[in-house]
Protein backbone atom coordinates (compact mmCIF):
# COMPACT_ATOMS: atom_id res chain seq x y z
CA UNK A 1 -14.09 -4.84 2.71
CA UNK A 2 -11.43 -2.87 4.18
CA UNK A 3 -8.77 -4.65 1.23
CA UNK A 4 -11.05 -2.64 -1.27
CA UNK A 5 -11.19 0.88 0.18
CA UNK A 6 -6.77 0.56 0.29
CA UNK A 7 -7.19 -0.61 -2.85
CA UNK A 8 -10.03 2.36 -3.95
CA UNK A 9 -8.09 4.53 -2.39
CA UNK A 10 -4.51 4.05 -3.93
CA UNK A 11 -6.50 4.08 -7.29
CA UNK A 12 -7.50 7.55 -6.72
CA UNK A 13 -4.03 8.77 -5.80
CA UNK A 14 -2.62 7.09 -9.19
CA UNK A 15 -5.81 8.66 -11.08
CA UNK A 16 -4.95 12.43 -9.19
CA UNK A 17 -1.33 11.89 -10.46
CA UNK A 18 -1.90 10.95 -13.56
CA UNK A 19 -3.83 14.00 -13.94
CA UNK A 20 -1.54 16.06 -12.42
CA UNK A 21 1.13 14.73 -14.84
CA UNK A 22 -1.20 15.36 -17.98
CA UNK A 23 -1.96 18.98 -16.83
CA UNK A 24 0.87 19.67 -15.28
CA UNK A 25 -1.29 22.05 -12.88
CA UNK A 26 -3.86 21.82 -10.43
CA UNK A 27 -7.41 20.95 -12.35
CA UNK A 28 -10.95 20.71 -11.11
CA UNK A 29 -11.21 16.76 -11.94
CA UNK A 30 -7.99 17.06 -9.36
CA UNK A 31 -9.92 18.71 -6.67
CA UNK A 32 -12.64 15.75 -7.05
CA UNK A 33 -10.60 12.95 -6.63
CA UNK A 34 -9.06 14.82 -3.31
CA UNK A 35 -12.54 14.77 -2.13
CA UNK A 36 -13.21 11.47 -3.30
CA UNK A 37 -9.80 9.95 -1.14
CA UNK A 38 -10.68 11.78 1.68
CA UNK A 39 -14.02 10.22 1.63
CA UNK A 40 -12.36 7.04 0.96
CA UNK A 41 -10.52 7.30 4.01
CA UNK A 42 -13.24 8.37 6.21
CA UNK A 43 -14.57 5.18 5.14
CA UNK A 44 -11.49 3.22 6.17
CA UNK A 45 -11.17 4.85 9.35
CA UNK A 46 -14.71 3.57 10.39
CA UNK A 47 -14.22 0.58 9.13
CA UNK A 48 -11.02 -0.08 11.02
CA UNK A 49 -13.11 1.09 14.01
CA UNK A 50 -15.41 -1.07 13.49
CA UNK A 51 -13.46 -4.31 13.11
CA UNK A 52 -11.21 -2.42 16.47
CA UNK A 53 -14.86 -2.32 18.35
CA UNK A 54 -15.84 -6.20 17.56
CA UNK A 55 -12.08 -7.04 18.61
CA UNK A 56 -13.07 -5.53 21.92
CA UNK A 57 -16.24 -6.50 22.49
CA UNK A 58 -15.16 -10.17 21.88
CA UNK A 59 -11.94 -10.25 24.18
CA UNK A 60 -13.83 -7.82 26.84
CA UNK A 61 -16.89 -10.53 27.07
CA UNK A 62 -16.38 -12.27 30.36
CA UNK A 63 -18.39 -15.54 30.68
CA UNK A 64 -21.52 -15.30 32.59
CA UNK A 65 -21.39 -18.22 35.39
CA UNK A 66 -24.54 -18.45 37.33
CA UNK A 67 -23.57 -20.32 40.23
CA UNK A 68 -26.48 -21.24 42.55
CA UNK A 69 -25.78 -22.02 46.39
């Protein structure tokens, strides 16, 4: 999952400078791919929180021992 938005992601900033190499100028279609990556790495950043919370919550499990005197 995370592999894809990287991969989304550098797409868009190859797409943005293509355009901006076509144009030669700022365009509108420019301005929606910048809001498309940053949405794109909003994305990313929760998923690598995510994956950074299940890390956690695996290490931080201590094993329950009932032991009964």
């Amino acid at each position: 999952m995370i592999r894809d938005l990287y991969k989304q992601k550098r797409y868009l900033e190859l797409k943005w400078q293509q355009e901006h190499l076509d144009n030669n100028r700022y365009t509108l279609e420019m301005v929606r791919i910048d809001d498309t990556i940053k949405k794109v790495i909003t994305d990313i950043k929760l998923e690598e929180a995510r994956i950074a919370h299940l890390q956690n919550s695996v290490e931080g499990a201590a094993p329950q021992v009932s032991v009964a005197t």
